[in-house]
PDB file of N, CA and C in Angstrom:
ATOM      1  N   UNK A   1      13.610  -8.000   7.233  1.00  0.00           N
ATOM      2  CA  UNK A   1      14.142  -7.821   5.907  1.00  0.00           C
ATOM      3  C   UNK A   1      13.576  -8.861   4.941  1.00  0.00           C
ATOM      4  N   UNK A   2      13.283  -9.864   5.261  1.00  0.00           N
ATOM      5  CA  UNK A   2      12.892 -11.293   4.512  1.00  0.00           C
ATOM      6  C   UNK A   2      11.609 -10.798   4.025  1.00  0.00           C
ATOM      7  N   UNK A   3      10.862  -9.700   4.556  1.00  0.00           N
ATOM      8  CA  UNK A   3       9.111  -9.108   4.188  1.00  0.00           C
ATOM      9  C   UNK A   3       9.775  -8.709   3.195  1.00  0.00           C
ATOM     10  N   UNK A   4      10.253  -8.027   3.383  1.00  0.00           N
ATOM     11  CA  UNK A   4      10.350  -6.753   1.946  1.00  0.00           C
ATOM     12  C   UNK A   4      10.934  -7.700   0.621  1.00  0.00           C
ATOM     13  N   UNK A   5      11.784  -8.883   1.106  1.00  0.00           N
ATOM     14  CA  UNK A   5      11.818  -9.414   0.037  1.00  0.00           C
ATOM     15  C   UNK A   5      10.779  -9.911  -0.824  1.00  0.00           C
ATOM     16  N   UNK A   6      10.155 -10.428   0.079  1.00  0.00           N
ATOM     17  CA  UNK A   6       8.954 -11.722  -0.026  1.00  0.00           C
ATOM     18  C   UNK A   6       7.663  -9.900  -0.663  1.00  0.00           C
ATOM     19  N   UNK A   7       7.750  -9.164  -0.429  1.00  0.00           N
ATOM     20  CA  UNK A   7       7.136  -7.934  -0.715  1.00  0.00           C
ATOM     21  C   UNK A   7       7.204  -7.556  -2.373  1.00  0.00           C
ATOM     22  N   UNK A   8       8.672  -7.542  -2.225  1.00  0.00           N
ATOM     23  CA  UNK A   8       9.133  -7.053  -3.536  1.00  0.00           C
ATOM     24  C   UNK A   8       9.044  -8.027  -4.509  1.00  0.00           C
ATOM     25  N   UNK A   9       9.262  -9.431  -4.218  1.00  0.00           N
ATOM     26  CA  UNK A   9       8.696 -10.428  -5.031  1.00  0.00           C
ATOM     27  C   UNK A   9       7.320 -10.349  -5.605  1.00  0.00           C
ATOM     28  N   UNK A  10       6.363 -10.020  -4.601  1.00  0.00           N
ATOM     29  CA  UNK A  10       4.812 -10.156  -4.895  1.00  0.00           C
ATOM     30  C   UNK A  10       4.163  -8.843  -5.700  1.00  0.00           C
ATOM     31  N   UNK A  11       4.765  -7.988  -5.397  1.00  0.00           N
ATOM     32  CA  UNK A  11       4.656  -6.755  -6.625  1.00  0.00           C
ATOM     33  C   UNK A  11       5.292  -7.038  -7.959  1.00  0.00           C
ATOM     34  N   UNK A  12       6.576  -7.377  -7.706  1.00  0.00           N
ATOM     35  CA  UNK A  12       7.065  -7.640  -9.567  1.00  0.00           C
ATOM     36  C   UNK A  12       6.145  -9.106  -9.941  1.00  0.00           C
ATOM     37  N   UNK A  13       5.567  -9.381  -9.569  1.00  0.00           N
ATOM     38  CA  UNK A  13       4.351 -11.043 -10.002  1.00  0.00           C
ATOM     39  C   UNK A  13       3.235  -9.908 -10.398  1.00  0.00           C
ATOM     40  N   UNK A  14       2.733  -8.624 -10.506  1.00  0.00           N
ATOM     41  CA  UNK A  14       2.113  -7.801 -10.503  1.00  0.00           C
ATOM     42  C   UNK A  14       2.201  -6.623 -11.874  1.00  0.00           C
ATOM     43  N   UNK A  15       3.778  -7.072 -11.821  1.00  0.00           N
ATOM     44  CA  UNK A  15       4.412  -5.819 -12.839  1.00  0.00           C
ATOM     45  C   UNK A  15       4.492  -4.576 -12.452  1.00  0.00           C
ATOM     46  N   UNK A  16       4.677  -4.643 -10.637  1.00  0.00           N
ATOM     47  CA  UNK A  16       4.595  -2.756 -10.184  1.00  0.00           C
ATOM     48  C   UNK A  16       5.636  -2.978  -9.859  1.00  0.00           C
ATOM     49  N   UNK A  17       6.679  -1.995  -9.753  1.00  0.00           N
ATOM     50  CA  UNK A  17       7.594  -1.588  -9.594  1.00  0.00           C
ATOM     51  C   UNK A  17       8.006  -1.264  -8.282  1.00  0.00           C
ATOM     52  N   UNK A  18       8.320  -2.270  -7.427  1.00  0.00           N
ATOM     53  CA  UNK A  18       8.667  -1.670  -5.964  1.00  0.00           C
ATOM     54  C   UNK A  18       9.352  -0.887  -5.599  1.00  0.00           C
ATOM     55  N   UNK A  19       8.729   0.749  -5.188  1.00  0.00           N
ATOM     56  CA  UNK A  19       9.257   1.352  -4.787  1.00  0.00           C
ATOM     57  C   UNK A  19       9.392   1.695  -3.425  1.00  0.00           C
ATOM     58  N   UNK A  20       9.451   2.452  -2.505  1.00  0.00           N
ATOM     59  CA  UNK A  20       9.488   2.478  -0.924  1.00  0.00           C
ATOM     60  C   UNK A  20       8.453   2.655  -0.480  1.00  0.00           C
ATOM     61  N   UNK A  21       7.777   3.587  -1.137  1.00  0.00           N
ATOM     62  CA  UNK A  21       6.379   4.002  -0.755  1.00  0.00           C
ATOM     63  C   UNK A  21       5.255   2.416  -0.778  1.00  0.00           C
ATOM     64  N   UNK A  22       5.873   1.847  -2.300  1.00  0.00           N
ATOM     65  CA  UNK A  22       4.516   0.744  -2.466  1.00  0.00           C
ATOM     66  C   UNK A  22       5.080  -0.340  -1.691  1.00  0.00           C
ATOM     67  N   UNK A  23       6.414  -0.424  -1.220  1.00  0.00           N
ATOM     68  CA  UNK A  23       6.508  -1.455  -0.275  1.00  0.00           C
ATOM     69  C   UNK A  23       5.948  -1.153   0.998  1.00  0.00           C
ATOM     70  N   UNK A  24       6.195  -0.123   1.513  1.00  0.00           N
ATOM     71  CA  UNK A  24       5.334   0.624   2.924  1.00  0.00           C
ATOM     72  C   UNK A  24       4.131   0.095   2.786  1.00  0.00           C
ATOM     73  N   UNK A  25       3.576   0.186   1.853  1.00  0.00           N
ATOM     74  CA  UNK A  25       1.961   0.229   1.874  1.00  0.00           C
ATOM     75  C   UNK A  25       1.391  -1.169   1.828  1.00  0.00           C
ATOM     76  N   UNK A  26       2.069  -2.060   0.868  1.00  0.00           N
ATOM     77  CA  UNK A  26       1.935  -2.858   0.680  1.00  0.00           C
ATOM     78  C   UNK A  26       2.414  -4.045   2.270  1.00  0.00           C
ATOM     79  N   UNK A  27       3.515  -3.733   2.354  1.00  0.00           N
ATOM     80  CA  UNK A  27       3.541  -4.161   4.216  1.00  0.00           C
ATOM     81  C   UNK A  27       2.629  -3.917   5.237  1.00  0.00           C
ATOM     82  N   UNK A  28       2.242  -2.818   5.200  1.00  0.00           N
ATOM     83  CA  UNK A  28       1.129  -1.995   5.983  1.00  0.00           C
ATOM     84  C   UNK A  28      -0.237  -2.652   5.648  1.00  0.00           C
ATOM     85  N   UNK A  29      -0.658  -2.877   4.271  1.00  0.00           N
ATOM     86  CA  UNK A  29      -1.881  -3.650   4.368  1.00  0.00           C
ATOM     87  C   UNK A  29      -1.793  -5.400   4.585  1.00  0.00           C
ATOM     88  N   UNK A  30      -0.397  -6.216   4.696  1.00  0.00           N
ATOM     89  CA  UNK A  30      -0.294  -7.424   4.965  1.00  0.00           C
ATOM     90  C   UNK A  30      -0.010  -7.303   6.411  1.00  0.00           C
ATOM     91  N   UNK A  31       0.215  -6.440   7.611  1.00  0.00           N
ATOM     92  CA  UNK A  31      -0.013  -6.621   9.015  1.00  0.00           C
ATOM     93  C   UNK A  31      -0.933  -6.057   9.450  1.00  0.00           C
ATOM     94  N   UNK A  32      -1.924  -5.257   8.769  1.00  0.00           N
ATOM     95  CA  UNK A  32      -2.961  -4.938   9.460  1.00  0.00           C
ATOM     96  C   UNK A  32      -3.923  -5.915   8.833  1.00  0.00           C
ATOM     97  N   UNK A  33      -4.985  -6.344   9.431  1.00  0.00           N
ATOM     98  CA  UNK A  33      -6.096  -7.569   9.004  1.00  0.00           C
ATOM     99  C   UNK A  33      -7.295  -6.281   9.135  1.00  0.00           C
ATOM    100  N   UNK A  34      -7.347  -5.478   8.540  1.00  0.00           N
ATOM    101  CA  UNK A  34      -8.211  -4.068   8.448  1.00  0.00           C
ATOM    102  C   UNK A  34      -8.528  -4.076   6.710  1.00  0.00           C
ATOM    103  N   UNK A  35     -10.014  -2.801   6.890  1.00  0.00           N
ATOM    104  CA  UNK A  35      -9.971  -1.743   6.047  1.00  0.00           C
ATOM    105  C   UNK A  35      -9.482  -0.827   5.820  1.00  0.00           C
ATOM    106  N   UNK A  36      -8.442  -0.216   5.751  1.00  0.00           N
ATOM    107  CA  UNK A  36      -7.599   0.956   6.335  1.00  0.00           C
ATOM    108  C   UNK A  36      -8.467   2.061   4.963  1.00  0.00           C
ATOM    109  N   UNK A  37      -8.212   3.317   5.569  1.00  0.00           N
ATOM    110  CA  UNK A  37      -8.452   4.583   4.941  1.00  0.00           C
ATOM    111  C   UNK A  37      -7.093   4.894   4.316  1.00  0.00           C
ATOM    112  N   UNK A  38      -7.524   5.633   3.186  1.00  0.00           N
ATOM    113  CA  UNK A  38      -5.934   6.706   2.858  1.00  0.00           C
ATOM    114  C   UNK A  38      -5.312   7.045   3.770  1.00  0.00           C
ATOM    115  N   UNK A  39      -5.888   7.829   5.182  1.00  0.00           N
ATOM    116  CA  UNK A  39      -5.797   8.739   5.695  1.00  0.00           C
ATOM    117  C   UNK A  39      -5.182   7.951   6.840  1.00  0.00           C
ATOM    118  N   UNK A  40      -5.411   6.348   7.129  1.00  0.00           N
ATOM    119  CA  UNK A  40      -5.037   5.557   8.280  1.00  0.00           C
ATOM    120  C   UNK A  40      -3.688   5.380   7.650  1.00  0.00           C
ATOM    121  N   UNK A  41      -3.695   4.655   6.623  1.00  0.00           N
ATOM    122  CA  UNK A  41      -2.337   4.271   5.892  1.00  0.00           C
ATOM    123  C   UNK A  41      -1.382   5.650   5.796  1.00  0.00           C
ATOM    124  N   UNK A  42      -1.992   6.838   5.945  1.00  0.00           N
ATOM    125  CA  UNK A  42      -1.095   7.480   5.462  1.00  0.00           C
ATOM    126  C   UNK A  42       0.027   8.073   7.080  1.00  0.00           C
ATOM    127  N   UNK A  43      -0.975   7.947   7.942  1.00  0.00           N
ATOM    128  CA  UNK A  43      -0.466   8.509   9.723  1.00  0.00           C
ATOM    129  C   UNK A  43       0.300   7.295   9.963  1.00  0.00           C
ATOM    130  N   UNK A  44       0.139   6.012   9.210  1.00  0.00           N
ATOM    131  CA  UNK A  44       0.409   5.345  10.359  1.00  0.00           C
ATOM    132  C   UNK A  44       2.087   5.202   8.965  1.00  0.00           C
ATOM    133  N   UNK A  45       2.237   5.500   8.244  1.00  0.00           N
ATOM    134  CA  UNK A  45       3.544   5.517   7.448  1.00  0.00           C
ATOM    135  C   UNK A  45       4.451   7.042   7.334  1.00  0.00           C
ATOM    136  N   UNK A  46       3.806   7.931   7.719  1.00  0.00           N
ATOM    137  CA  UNK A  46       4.037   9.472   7.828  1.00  0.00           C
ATOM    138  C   UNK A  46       5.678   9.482   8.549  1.00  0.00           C
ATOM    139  N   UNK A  47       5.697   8.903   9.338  1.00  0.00           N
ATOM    140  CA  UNK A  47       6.600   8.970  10.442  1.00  0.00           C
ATOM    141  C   UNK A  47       8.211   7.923   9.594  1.00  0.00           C
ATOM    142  N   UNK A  48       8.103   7.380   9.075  1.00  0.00           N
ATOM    143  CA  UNK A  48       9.050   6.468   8.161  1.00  0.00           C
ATOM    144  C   UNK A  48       9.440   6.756   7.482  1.00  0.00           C
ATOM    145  N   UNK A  49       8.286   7.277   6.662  1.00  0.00           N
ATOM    146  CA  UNK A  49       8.650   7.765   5.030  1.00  0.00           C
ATOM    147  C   UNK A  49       8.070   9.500   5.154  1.00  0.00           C
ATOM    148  N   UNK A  50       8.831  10.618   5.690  1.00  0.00           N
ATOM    149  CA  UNK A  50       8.627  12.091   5.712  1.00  0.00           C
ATOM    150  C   UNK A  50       7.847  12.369   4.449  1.00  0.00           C
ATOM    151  N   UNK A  51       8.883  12.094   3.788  1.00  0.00           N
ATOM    152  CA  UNK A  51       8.215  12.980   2.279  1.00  0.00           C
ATOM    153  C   UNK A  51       6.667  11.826   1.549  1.00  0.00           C
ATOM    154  N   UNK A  52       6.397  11.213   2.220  1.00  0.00           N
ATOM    155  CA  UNK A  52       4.744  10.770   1.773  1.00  0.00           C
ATOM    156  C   UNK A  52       3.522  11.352   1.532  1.00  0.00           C
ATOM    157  N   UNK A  53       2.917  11.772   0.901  1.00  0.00           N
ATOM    158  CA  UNK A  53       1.627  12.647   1.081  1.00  0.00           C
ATOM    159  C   UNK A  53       0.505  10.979   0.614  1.00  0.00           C
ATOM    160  N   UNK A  54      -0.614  12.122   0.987  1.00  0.00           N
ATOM    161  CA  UNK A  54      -1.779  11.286   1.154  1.00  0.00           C
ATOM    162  C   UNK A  54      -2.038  10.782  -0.307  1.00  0.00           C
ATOM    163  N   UNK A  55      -2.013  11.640  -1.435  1.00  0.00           N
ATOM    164  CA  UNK A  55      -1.849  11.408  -2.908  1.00  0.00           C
ATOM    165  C   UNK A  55      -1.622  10.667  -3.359  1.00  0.00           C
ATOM    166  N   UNK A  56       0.227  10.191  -2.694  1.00  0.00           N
ATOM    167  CA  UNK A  56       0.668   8.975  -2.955  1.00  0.00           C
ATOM    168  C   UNK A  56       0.079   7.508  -2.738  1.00  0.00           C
ATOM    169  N   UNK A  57      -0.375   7.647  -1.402  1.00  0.00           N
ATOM    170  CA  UNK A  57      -0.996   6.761  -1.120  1.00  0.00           C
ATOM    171  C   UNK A  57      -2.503   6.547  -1.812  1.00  0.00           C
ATOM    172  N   UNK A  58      -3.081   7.361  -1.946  1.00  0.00           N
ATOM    173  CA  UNK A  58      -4.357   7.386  -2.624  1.00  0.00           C
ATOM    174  C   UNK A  58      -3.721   6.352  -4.084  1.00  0.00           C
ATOM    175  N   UNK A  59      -2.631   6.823  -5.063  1.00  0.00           N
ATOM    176  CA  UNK A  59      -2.267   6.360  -6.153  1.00  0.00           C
ATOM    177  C   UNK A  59      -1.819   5.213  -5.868  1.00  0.00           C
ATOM    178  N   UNK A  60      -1.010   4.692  -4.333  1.00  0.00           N
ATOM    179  CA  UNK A  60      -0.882   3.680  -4.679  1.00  0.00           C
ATOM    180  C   UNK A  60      -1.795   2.433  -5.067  1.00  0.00           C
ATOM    181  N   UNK A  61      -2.839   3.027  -3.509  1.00  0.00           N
ATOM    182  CA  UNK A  61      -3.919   1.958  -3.850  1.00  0.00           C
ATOM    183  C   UNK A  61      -5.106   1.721  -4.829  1.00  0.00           C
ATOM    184  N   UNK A  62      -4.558   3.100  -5.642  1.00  0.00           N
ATOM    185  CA  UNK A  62      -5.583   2.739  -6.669  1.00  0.00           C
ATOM    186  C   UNK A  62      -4.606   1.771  -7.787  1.00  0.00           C
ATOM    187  N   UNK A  63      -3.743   2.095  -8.033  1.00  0.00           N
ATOM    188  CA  UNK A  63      -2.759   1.179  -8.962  1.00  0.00           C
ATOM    189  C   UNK A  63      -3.103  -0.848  -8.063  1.00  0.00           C
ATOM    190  N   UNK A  64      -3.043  -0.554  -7.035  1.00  0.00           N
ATOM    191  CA  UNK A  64      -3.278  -2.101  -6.393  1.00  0.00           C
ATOM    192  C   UNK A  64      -4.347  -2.770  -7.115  1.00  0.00           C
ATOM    193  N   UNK A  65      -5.601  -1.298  -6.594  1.00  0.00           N
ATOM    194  CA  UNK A  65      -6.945  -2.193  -7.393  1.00  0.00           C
ATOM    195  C   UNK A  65      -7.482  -2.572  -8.660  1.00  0.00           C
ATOM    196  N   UNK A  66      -6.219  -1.332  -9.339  1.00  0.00           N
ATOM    197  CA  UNK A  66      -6.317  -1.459 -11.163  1.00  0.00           C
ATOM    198  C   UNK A  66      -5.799  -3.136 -11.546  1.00  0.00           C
ATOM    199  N   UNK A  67      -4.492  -3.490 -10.811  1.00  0.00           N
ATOM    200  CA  UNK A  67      -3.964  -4.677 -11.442  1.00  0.00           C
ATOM    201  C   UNK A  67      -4.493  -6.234 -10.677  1.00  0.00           C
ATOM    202  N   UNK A  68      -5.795  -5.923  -9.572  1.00  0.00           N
ATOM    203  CA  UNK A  68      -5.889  -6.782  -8.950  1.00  0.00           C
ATOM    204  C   UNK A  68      -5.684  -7.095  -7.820  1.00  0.00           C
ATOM    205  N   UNK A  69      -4.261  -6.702  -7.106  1.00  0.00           N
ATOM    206  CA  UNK A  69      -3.901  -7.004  -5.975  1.00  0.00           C
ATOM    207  C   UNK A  69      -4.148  -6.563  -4.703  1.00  0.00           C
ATOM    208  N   UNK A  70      -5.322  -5.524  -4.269  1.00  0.00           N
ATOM    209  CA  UNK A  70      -6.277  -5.039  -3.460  1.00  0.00           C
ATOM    210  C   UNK A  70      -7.434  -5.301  -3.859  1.00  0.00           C
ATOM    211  N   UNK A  71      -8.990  -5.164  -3.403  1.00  0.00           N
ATOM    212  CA  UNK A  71      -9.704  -4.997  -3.541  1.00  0.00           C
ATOM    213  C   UNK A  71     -10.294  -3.872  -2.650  1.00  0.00           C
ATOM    214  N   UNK A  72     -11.246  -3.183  -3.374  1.00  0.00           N
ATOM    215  CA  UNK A  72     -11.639  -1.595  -3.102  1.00  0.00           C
ATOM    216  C   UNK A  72     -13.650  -1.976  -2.698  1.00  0.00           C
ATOM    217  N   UNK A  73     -13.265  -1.362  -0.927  1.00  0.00           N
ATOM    218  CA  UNK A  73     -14.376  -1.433  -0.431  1.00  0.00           C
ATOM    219  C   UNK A  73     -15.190  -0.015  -0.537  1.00  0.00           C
ATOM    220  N   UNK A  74     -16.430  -0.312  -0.857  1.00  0.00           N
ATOM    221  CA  UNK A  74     -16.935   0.838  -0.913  1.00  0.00           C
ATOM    222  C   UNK A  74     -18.578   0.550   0.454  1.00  0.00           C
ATOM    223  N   UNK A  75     -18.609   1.645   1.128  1.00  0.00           N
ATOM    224  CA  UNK A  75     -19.373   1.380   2.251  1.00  0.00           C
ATOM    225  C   UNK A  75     -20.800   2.295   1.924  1.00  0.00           C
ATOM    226  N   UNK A  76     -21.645   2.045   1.529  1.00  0.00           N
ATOM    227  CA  UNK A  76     -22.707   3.043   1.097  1.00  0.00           C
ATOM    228  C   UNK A  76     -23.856   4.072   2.836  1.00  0.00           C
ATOM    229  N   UNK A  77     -24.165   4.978   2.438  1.00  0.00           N
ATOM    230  CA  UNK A  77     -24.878   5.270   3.997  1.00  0.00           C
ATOM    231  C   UNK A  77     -25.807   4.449   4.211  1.00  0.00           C
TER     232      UNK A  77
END
């Protein structure tokens, strides 16, 4: 419970609005030491949060990289 605080703290320092989804995600990318995909983030939160689609997640992390608080890897062939 002390994450989600310490979670919800570090998003409003951000000005996003913690909601369940961006705390999921946002937890999800502070225990994994990864690149995760939409598509990783989205299986591996599917099961928690039912009503999640991949969308969401796509939006969240683009809102992360708009205000800073992700950075967005891009892998060329």
């Amino acid at each position: 419970m002390e994450s989600i605080y310490k979670h919800r703290q570090y998003l409003e320092s951000y000005h996003i609005r913690p909601s369940v989804q961006r705390l999921a995600v946002i937890d999800y990318l502070w225990k994994n030491n990864t690149h995760p995909t939409v598509e990783q983030i989205y299986e591996a939160l599917i099961d928690t949060i039912p009503t999640l689609s991949k969308t969401t997640v796509y939006n969240i992390l683009n809102l992360f990289v708009e205000v800073g608080l992700v950075q967005e890897l891009t892998i060329d062939e």
